[in-house]
Protein backbone atom coordinates (compact mmCIF):
# COMPACT_ATOMS: atom_id res chain seq x y z
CA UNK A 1 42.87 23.68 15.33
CA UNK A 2 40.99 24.01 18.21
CA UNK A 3 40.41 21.10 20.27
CA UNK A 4 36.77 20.15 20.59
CA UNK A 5 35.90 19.33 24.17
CA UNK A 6 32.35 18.24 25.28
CA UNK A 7 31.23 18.03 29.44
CA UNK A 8 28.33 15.72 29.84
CA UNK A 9 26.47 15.52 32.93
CA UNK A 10 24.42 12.90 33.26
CA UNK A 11 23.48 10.07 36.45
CA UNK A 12 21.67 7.75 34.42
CA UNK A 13 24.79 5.29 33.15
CA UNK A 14 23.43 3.80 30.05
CA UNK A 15 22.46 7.02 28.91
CA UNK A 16 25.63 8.66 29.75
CA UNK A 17 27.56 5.57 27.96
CA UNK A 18 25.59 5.60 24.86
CA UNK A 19 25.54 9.90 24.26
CA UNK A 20 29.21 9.80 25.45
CA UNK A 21 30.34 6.88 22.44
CA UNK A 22 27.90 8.56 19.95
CA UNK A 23 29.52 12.05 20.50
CA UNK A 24 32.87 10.66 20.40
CA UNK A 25 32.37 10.98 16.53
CA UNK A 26 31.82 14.78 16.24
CA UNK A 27 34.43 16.04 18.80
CA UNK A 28 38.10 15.01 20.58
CA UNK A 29 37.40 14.43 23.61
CA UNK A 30 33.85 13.92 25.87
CA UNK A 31 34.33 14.03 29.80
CA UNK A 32 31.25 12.58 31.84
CA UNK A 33 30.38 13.66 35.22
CA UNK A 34 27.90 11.19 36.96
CA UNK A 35 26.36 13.58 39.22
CA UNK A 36 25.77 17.36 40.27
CA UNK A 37 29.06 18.08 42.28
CA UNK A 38 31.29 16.62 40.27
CA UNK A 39 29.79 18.41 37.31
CA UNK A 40 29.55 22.10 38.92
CA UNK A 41 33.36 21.37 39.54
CA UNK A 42 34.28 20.46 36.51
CA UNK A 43 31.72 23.00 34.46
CA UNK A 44 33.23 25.84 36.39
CA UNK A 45 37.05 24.87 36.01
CA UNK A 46 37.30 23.30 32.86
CA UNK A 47 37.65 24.51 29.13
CA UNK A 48 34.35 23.30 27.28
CA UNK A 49 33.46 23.26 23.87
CA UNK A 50 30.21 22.56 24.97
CA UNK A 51 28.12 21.78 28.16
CA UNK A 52 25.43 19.40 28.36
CA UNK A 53 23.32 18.97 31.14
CA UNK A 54 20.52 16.69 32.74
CA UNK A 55 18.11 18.73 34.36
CA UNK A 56 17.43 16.25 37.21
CA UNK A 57 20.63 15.45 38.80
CA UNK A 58 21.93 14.14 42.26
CA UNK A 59 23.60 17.29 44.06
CA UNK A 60 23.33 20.70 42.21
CA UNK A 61 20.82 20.09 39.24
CA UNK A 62 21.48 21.28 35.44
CA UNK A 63 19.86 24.70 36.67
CA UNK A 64 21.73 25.68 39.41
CA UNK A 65 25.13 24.32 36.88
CA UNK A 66 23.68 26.60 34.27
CA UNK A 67 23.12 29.70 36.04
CA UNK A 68 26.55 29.34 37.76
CA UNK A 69 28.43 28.96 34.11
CA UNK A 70 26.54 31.49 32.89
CA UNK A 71 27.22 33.91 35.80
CA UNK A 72 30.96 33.60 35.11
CA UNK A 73 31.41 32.42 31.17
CA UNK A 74 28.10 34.34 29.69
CA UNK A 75 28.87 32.74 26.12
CA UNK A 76 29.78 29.43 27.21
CA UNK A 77 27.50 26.76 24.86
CA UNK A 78 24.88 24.93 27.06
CA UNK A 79 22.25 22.18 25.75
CA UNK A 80 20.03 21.02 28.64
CA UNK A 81 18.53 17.54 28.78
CA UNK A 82 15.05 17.54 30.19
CA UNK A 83 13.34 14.55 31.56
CA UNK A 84 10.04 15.93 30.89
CA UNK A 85 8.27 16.77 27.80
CA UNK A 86 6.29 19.75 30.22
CA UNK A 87 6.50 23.13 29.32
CA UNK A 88 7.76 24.49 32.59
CA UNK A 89 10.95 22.04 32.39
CA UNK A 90 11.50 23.52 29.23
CA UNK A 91 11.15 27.30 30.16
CA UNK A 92 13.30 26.68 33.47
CA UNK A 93 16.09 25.42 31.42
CA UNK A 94 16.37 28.45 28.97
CA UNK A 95 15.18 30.67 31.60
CA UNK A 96 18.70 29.34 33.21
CA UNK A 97 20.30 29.95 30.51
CA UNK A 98 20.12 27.10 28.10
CA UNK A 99 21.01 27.48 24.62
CA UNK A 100 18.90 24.89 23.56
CA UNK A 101 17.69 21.34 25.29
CA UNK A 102 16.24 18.32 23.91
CA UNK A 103 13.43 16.11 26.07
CA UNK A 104 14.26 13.28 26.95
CA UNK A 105 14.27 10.23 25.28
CA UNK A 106 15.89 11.50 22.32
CA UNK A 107 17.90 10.13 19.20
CA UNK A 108 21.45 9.99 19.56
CA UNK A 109 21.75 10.95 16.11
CA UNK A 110 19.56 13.62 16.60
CA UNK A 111 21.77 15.11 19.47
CA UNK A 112 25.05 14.90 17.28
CA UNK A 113 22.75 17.37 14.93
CA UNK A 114 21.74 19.55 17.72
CA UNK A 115 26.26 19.38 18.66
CA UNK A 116 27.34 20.02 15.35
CA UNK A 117 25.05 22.92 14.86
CA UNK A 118 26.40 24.58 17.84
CA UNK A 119 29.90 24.25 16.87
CA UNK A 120 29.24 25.72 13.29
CA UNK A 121 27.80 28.51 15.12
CA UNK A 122 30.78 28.81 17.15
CA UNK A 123 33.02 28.80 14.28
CA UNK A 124 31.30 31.23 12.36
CA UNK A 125 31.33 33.86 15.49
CA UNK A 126 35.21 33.20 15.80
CA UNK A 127 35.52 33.64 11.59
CA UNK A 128 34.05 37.17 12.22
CA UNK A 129 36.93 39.76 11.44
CA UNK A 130 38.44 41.42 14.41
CA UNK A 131 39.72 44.75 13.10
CA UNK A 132 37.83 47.20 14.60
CA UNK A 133 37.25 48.97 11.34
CA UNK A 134 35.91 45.62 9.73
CA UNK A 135 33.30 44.79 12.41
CA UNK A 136 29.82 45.29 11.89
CA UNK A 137 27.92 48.17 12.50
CA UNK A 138 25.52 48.22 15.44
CA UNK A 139 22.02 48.39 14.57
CA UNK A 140 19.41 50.76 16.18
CA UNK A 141 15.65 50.12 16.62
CA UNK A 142 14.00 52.42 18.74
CA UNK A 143 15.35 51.96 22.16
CA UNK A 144 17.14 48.80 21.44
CA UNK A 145 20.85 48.88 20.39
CA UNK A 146 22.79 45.45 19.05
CA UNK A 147 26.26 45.74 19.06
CA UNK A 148 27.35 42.28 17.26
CA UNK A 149 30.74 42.68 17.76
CA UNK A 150 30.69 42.93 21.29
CA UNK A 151 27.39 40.57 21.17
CA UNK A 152 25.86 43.13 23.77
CA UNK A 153 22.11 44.72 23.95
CA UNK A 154 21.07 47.64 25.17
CA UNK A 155 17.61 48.98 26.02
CA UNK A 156 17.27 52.37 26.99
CA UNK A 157 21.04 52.82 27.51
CA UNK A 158 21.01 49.72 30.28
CA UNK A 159 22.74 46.26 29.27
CA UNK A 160 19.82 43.79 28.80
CA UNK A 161 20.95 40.37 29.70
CA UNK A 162 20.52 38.04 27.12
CA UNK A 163 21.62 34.47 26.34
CA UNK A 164 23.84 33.29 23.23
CA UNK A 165 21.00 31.99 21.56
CA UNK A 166 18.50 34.95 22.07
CA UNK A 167 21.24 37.33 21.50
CA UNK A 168 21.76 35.25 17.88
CA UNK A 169 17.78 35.11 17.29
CA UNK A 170 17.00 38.91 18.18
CA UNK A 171 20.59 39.67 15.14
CA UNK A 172 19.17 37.56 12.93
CA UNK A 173 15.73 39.46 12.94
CA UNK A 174 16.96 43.11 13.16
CA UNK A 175 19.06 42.31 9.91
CA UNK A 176 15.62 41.45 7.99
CA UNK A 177 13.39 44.31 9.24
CA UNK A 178 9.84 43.50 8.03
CA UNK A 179 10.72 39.51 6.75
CA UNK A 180 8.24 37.20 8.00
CA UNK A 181 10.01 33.90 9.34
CA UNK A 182 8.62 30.24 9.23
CA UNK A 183 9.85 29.12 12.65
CA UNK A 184 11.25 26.36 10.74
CA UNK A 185 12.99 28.75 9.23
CA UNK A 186 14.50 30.03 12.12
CA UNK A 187 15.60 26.99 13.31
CA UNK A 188 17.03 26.02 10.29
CA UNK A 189 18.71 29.99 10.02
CA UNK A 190 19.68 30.58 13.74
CA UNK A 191 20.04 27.48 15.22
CA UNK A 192 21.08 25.68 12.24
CA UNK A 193 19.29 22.34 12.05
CA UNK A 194 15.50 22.15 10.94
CA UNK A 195 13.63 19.33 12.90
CA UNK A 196 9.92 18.81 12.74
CA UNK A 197 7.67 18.54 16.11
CA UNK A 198 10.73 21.30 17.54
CA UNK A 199 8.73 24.71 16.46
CA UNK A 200 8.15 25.31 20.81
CA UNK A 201 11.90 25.36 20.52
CA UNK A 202 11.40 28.80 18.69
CA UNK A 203 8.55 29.96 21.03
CA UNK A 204 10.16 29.25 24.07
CA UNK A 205 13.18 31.60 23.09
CA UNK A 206 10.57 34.50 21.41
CA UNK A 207 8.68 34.24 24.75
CA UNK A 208 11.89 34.68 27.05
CA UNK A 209 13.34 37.59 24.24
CA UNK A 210 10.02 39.63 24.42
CA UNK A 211 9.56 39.52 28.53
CA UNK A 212 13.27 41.16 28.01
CA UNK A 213 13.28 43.79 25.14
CA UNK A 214 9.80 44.78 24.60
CA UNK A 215 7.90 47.62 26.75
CA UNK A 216 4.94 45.01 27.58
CA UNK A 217 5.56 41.27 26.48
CA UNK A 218 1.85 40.71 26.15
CA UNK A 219 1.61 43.35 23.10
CA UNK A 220 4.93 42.58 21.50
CA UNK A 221 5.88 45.80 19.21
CA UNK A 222 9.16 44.79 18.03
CA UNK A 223 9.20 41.10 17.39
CA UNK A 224 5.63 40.77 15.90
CA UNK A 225 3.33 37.54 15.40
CA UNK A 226 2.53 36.93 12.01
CA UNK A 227 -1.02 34.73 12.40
CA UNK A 228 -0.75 31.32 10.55
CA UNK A 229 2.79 32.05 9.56
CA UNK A 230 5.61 33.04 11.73
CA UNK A 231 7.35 36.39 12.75
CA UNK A 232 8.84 39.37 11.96
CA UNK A 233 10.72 42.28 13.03
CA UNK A 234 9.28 45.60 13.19
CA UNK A 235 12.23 48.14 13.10
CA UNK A 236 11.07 51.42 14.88
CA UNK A 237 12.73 54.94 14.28
């Protein structure tokens, strides 16, 4: 098996401490870097499991770590840790690439959640069957092409650059053309916890999906607000 190996970055001590014991229960090994330069170093050279990263940091912040791992390991998990409960924290860190963050202060136990969701994720991508003539079919809506078995989009013919986590969000909708979805649901479905007071979570990621796949974000035609309720996918011929 696989060894499970978790990068924290974090300055604050007590909170590194604390995560860094609490994790020790859901993976093998956690390595804590104290500051930005020690984690870019260490984010960019090391095998991770998983990344997780303080937004505010001493050196090179959890932005600048995030688009640098994501520039040269596009699928590499990354949770962010945001000081803030603003908005714009939270859209800079997935705009960076973020799989998913939490706002700080948070419940330990809570974060183990948020970790062991991401690694059932992981292992369900690496379960997927490799023969060629076993992998899925790529699905076709309009101008938009999913490819799940290389986990690549394209939109009129030209790679759209997507994270994990949207890339996993848009999949899940195009295989449930017309379904409306609770954004509970979707957490529970795509990112595989449900947690109450975390619907923005869902938003965030819509928001950032539409400004990339759809021909003007501000009248969404593919990924469609349901009023009152949720979303749903509107395949197109």
């Amino acid at each position: 098996m696989t060894q499970r190996r978790i990068l924290l970055v974090e300055d604050e001590d007590d909170i590194a401490d604390v995560v860094a014991l609490h994790l020790a229960d859901v993976c093998d090994e956690v390595v804590v870097a104290r500051d930005g330069y020690d984690g870019m170093r260490l984010a960019t050279t090391g095998d991770w499991s998983l990344i997780i990263l303080d937004l505010r940091l001493p050196g090179p912040d959890g932005l600048e770590i995030c688009r640098t791992v994501r520039r040269e390991r596009p699928y590499q998990p990354v949770l962010m840790l945001t000081s803030k409960s603003a908005e714009l924290d939270r859209i800079l860190g997935l705009e960076s690439g973020a799989d998913d963050y939490l706002t700080k202060p948070f419940s330990v136990l809570e974060l183990a959640a948020r970790v062991r969701a991401i690694f059932r994720r992981v292992d369900s991508l690496g379960s997927q069957p490799a023969s060629k003539t076993e992998s899925p079919q790529a699905i076709q809506s309009g101008d938009v092409v999913i490819d799940p078995s290389r986990r690549e989009v394209q939109l009129s013919g030209e790679t759209v650059d997507l994270t994990a986590r949207e890339f996993d969000l848009l999949e899940h909708f195009a295989r449930h053309p017309g379904r409306v979805f609770r954004r509970a649901d979707l957490l529970d479905q795509v990112w595989g916890y449900g947690h109450e007071g975390y619907e923005h979570t869902v938003n965030s990621h819509i928001n950032r999906l539409r400004a990339k796949i759809e021909r003007d974000p501000s009248k969404p035609e593919m990924i469609v607000t349901v009023w009152g309720v949720g979303y749903k996918f509107e395949a197109r011929a």
